[in-house]
C-alpha atoms as a PDB file:
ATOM      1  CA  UNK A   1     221.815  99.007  16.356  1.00  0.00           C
ATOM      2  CA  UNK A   2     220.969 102.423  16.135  1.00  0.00           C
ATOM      3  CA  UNK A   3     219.117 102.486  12.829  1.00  0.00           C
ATOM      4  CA  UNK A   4     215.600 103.763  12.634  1.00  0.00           C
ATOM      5  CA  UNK A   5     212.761 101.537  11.573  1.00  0.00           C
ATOM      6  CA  UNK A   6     210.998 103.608   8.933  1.00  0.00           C
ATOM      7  CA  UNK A   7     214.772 104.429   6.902  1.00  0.00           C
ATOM      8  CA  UNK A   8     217.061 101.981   7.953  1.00  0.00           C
ATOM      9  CA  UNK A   9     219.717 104.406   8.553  1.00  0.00           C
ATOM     10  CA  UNK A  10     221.893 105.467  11.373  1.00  0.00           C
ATOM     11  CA  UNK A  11     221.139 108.248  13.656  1.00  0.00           C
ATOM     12  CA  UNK A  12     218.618 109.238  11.331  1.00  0.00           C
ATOM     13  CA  UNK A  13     217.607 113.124  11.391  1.00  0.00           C
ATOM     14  CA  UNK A  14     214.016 112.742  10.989  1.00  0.00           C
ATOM     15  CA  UNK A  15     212.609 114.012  14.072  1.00  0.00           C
ATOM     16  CA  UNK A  16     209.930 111.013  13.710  1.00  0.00           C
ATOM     17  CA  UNK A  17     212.804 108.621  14.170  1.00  0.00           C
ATOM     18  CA  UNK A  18     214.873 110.478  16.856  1.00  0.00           C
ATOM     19  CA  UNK A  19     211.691 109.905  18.875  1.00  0.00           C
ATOM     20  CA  UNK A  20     212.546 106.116  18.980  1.00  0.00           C
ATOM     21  CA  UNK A  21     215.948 106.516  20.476  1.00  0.00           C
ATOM     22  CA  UNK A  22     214.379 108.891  23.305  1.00  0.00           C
ATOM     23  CA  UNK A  23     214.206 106.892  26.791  1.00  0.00           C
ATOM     24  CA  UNK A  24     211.014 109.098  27.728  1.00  0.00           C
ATOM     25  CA  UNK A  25     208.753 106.972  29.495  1.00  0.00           C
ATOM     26  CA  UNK A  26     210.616 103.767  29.503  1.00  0.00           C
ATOM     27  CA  UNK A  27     210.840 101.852  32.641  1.00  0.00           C
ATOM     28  CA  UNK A  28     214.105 100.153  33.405  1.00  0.00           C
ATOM     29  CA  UNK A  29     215.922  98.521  36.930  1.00  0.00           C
ATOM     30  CA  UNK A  30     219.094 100.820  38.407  1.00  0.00           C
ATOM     31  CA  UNK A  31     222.098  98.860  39.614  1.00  0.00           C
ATOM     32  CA  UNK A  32     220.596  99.149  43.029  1.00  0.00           C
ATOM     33  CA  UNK A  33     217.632  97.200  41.974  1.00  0.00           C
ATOM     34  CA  UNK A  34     214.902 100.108  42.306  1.00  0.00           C
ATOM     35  CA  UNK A  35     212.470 100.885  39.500  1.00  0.00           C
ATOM     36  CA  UNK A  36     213.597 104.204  37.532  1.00  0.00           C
ATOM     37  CA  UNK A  37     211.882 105.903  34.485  1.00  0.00           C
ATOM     38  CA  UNK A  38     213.459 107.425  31.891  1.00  0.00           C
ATOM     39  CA  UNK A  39     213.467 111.421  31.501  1.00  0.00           C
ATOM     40  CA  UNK A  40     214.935 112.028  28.060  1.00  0.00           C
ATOM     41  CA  UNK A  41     218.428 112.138  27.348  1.00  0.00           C
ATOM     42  CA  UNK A  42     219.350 109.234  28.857  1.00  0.00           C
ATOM     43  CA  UNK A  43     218.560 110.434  31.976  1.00  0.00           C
ATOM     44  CA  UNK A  44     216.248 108.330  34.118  1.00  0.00           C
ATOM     45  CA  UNK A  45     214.781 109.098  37.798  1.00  0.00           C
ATOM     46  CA  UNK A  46     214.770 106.414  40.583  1.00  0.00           C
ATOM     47  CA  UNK A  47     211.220 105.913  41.460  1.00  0.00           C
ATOM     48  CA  UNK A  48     212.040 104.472  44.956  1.00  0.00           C
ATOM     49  CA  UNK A  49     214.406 107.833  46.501  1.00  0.00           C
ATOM     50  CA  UNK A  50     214.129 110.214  43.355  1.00  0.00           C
ATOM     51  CA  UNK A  51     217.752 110.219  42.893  1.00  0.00           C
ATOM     52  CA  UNK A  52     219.047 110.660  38.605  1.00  0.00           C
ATOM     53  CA  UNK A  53     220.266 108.118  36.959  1.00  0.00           C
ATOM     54  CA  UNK A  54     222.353 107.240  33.943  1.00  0.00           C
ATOM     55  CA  UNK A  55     220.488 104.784  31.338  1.00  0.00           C
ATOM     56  CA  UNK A  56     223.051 102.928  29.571  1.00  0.00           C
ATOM     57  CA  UNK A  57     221.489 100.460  27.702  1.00  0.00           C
ATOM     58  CA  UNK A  58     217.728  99.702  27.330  1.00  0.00           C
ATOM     59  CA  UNK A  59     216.851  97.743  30.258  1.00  0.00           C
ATOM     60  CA  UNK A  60     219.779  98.780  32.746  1.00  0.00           C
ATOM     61  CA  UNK A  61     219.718 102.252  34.577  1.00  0.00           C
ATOM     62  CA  UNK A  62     223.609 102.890  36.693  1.00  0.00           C
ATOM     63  CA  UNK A  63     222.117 104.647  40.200  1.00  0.00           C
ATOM     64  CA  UNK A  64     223.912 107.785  41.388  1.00  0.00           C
ATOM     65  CA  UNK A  65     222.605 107.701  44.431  1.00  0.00           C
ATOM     66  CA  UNK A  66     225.780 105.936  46.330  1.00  0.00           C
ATOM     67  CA  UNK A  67     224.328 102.701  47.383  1.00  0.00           C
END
């Protein structure tokens, strides 16, 4: 799941290939429904109230804003 494309391997260390597990940039829906974009990390920011969120898988952001 995690392997890179270029190596096939797991977690790879080649800085080329930690690049595609980074969540920069990517756009994904919180649990609350809002738009959020990811930050790095696996960090992502609500677009709608600014609040930081938790990616968890690609596609699914959980909201910490309360609601």
């Amino acid at each position: 799941m995690n392997n890179c494309r270029t190596h096939s391997r797991h977690n790879c260390p080649d800085p080329a290939c930690r690049d595609e597990r980074s969540n920069v940039g990517s756009v994904s829906p919180t649990t609350s429904g809002d738009p959020a974009i990811g930050i790095g990390g696996g960090l992502a920011i609500d677009l709608t109230d600014g609040s930081l969120g938790f990616q968890v898988s690609p596609g699914l952001v959980i909201d910490t804003d309360g609601s």
